[in-house]
C-alpha atoms as a PDB file:
ATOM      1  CA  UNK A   1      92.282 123.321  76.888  1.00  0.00           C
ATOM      2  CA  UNK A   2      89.070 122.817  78.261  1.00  0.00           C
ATOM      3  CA  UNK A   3      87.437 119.420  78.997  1.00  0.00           C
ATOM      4  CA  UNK A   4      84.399 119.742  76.900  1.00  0.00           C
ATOM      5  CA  UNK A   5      81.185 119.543  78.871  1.00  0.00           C
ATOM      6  CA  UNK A   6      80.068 116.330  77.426  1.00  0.00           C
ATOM      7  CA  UNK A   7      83.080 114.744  78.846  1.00  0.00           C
ATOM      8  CA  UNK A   8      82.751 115.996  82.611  1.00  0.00           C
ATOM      9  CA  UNK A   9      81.130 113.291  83.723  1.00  0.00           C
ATOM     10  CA  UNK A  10      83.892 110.840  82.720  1.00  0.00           C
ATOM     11  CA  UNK A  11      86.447 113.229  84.693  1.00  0.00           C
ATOM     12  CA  UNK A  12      84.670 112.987  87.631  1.00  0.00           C
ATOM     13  CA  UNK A  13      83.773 109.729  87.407  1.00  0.00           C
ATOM     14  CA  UNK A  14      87.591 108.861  86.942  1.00  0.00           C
ATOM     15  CA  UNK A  15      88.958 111.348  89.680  1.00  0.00           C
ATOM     16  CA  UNK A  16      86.118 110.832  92.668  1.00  0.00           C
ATOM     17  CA  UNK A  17      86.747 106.511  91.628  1.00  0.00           C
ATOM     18  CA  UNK A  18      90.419 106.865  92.151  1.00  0.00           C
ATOM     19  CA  UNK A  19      90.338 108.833  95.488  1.00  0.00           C
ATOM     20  CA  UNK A  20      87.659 106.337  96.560  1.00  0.00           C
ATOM     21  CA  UNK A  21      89.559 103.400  95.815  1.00  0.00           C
ATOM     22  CA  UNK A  22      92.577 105.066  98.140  1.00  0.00           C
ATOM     23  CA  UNK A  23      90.044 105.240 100.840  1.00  0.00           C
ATOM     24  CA  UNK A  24      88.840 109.082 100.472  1.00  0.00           C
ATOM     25  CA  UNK A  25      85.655 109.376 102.206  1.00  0.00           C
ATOM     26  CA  UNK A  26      84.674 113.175 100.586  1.00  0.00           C
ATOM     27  CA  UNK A  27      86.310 115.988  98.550  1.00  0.00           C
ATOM     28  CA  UNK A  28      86.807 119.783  98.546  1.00  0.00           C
ATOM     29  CA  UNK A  29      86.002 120.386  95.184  1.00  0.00           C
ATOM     30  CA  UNK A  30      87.947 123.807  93.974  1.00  0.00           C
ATOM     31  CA  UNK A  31      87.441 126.371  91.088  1.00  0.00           C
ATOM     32  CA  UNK A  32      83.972 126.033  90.579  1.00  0.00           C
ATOM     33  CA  UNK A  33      83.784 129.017  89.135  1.00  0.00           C
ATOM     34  CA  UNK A  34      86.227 129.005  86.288  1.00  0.00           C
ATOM     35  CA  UNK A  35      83.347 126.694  84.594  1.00  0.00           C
ATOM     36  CA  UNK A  36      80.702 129.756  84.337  1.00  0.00           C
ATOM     37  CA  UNK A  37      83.917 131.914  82.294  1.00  0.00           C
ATOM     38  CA  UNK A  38      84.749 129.368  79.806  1.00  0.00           C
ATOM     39  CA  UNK A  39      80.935 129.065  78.143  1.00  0.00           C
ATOM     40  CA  UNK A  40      82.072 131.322  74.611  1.00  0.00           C
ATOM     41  CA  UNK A  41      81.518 128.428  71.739  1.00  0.00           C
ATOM     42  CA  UNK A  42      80.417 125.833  74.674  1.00  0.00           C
ATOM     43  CA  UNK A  43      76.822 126.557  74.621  1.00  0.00           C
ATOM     44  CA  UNK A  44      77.140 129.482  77.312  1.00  0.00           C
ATOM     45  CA  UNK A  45      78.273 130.371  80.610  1.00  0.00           C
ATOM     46  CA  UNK A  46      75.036 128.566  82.403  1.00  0.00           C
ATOM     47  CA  UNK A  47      75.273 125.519  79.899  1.00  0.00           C
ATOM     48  CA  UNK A  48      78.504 125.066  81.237  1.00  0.00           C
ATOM     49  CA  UNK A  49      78.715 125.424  84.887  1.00  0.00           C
ATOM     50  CA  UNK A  50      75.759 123.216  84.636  1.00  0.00           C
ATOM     51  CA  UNK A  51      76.890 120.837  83.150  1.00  0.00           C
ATOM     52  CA  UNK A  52      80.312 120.802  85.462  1.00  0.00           C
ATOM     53  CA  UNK A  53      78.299 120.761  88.701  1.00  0.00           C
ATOM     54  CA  UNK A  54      75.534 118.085  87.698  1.00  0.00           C
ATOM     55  CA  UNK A  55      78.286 115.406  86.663  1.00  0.00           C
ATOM     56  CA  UNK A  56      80.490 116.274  89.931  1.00  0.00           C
ATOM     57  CA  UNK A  57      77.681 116.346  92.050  1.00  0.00           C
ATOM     58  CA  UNK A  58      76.752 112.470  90.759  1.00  0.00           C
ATOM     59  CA  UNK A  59      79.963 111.179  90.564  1.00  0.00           C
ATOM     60  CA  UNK A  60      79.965 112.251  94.097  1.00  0.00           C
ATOM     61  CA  UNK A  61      77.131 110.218  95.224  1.00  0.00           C
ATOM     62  CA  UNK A  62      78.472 107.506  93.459  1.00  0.00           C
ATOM     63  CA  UNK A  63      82.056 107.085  94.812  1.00  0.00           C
ATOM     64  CA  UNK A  64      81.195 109.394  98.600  1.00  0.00           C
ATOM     65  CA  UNK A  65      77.611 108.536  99.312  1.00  0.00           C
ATOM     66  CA  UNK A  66      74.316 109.612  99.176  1.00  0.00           C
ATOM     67  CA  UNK A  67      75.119 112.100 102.081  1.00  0.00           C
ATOM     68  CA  UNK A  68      77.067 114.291  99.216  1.00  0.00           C
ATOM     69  CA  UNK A  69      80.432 114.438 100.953  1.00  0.00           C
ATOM     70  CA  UNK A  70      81.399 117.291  99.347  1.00  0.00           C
ATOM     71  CA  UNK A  71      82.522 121.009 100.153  1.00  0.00           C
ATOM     72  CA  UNK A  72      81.961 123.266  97.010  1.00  0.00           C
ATOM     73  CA  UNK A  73      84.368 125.509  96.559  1.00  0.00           C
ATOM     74  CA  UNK A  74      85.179 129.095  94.843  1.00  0.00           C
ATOM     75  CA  UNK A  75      81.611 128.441  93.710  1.00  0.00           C
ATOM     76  CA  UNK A  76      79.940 132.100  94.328  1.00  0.00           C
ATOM     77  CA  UNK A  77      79.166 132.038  90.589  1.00  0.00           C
ATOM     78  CA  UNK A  78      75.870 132.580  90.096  1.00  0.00           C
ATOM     79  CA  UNK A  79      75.469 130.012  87.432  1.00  0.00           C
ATOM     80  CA  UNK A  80      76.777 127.703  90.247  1.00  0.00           C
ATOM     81  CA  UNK A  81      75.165 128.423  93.031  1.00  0.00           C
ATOM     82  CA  UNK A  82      72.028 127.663  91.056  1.00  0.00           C
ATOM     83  CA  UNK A  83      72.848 124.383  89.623  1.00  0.00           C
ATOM     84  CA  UNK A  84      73.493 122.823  92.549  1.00  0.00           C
ATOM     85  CA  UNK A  85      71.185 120.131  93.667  1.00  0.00           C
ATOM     86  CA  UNK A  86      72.311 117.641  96.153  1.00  0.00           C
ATOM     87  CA  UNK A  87      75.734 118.642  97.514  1.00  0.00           C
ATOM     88  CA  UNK A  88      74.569 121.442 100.453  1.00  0.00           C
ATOM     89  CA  UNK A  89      78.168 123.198 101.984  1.00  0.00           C
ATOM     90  CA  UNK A  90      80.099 125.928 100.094  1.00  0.00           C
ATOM     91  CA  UNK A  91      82.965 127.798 101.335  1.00  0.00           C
ATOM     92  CA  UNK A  92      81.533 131.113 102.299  1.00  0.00           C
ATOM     93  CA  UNK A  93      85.099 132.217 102.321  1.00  0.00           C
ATOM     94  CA  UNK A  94      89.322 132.945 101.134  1.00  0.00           C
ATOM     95  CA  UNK A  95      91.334 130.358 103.014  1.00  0.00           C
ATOM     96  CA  UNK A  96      92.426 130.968 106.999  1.00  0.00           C
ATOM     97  CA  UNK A  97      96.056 132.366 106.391  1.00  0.00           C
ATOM     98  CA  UNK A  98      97.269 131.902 109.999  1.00  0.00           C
ATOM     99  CA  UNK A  99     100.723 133.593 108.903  1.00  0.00           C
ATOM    100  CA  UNK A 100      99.186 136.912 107.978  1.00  0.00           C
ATOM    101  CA  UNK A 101      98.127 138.701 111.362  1.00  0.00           C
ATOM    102  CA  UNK A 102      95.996 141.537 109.130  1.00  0.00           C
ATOM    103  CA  UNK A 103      93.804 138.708 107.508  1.00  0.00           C
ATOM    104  CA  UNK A 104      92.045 136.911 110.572  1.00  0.00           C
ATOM    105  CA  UNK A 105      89.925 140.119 111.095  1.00  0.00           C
ATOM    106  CA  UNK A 106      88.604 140.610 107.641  1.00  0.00           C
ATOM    107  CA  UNK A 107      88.368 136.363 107.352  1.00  0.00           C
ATOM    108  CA  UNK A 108      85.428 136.765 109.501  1.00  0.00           C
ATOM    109  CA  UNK A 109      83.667 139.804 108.460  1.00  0.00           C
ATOM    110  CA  UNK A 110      83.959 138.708 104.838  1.00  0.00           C
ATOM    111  CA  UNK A 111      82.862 134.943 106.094  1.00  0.00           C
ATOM    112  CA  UNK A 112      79.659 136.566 107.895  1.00  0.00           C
ATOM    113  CA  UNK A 113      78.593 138.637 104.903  1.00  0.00           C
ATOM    114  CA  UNK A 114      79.292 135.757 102.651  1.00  0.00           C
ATOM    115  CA  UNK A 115      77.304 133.680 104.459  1.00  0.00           C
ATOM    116  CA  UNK A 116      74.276 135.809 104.706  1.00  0.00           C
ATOM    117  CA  UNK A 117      73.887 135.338 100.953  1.00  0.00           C
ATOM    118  CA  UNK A 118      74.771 131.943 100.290  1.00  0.00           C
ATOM    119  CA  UNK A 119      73.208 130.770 102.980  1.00  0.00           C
ATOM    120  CA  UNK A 120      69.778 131.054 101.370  1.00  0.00           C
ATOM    121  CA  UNK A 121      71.260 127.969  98.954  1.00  0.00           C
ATOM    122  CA  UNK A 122      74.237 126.125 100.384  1.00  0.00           C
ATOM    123  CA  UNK A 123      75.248 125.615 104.262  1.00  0.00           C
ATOM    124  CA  UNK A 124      77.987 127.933 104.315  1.00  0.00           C
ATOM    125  CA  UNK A 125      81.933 126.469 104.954  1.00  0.00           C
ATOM    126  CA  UNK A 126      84.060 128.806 106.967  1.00  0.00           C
ATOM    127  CA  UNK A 127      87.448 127.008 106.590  1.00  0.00           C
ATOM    128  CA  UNK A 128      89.188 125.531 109.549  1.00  0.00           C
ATOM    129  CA  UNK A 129      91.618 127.210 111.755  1.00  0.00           C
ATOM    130  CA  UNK A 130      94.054 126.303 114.153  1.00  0.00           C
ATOM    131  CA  UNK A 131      93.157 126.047 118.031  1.00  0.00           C
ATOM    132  CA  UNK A 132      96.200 127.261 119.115  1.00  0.00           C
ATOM    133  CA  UNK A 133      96.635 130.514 117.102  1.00  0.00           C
ATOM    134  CA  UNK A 134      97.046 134.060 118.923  1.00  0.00           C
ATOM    135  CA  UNK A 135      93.352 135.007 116.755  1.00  0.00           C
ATOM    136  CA  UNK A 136      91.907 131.461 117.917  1.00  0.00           C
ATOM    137  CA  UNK A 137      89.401 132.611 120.149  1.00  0.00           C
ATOM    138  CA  UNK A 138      88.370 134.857 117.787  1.00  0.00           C
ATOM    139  CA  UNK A 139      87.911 132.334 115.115  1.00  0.00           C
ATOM    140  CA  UNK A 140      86.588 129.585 117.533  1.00  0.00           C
ATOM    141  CA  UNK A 141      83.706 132.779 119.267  1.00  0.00           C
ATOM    142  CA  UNK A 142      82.723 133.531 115.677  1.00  0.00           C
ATOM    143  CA  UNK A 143      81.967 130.012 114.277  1.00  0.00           C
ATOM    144  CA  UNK A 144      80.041 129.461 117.509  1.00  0.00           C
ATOM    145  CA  UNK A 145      77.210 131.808 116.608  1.00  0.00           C
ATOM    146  CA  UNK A 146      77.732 131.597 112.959  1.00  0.00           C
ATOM    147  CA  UNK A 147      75.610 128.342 111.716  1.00  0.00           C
ATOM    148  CA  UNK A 148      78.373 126.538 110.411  1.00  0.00           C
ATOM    149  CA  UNK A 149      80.562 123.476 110.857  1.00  0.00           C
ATOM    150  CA  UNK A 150      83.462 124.104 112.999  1.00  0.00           C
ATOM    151  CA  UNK A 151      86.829 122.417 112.328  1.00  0.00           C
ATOM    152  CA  UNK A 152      90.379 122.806 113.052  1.00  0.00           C
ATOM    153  CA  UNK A 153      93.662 122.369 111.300  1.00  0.00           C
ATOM    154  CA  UNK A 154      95.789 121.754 113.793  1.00  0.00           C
ATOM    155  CA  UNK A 155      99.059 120.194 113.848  1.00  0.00           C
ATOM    156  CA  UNK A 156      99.292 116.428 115.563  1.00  0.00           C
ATOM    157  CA  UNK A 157      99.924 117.462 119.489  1.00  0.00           C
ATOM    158  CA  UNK A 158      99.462 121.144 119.051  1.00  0.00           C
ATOM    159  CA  UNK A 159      95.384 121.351 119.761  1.00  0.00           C
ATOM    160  CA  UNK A 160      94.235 124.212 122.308  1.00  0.00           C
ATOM    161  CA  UNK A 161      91.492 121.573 123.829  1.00  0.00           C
ATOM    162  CA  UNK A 162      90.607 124.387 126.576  1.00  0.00           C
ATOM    163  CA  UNK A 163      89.321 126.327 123.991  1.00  0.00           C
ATOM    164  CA  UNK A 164      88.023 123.621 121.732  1.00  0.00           C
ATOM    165  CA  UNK A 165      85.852 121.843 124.840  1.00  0.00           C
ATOM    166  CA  UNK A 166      84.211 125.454 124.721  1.00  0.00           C
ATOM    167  CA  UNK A 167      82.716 125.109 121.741  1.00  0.00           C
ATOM    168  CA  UNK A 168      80.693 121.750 122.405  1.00  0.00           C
ATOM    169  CA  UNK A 169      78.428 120.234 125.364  1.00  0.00           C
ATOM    170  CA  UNK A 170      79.519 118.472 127.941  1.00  0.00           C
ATOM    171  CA  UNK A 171      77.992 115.043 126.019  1.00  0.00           C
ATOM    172  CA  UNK A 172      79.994 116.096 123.260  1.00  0.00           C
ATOM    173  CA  UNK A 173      77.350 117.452 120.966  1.00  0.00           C
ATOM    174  CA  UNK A 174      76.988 121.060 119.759  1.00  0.00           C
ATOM    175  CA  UNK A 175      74.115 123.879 119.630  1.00  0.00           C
ATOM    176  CA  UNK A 176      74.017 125.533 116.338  1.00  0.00           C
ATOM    177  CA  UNK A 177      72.545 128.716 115.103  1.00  0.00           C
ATOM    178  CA  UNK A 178      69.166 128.742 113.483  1.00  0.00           C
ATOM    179  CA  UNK A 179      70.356 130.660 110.367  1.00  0.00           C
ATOM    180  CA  UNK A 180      74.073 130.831 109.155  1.00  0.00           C
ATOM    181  CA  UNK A 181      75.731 134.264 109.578  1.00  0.00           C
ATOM    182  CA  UNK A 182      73.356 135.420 111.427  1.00  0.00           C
END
């Protein structure tokens, strides 16, 4: 069943004190969406979702910071994306498949035109990819110029640092687009 509204603060609260206490410094938080189709006999779709997002978004600042470590996720809900209030990055995307040749293409293109919506309400998340995949300049060109934080899942040893010290200054910092997805 469904964890009544009431009673998502007290998840959060339990889940974000647990990770914190095993030295978790921020969390992906998944399924944000689900909330906004459960609302029948819980006051609504809005009510809900509401209600999901405010307590995770405080339990976060409790147990992660002020600096809302957080990365919302599946969260192109409407009744999400207009709850939110202090945590800022959404995943603007489906996950980097780096087995499936015939997804890095549409990855970005649905990424870009993601972005150019949410990115009027959250900093859009592209998900990570790996430096040293055949489509990583590809991934690495596009999150250049596209606004967002760039990030890699690479394996311990296996980083393509050619291509990675292309994507910052020589001082180590970065130049980032005005707008995201744009």
């Amino acid at each position: 069943g469904m964890v009544p509204p009431s009673s998502a603060s007290s998840l959060y609260t339990a889940l974000h004190a647990y990770l914190a206490a095993c030295g978790v410094d921020g969390v992906k938080v998944d399924a944000q969406s689900l909330t906004s189709m459960m609302g029948q006999g819980a006051g609504g779709s809005a009510h809900v979702a509401r209600s999901f997002v405010q307590a995770m978004e405080e339990s976060v600042g409790q147990h992660f910071g002020t600096s809302a470590q957080c990365i919302n996720c599946m969260c192109h809900a409407t009744e999400c994306l207009y709850a939110y209030r202090t945590t800022s990055v959404g995943r603007a995307s489906d996950d980097f498949w780096p087995r499936d040749p015939a997804s890095q293409t549409v990855h970005i293109a649905n990424v870009v035109y993601n972005s150019l919506f949410i990115g009027e309400i959250l900093q859009p998340d592209w998900d990570m990819f790996q430096s040293s995949h055949e489509s990583a300049a590809l991934h690495a060109v596009a999150r250049a110029v596209g606004g967002c934080a760039v990030y890699v899942s690479d394996q311990p040893g296996k980083h393509n640092f050619e291509l990675l010290r292309r994507l910052v200054l020589p001082d180590g910092s970065i130049l980032r687009a005005q707008l995201p997805g744009r």
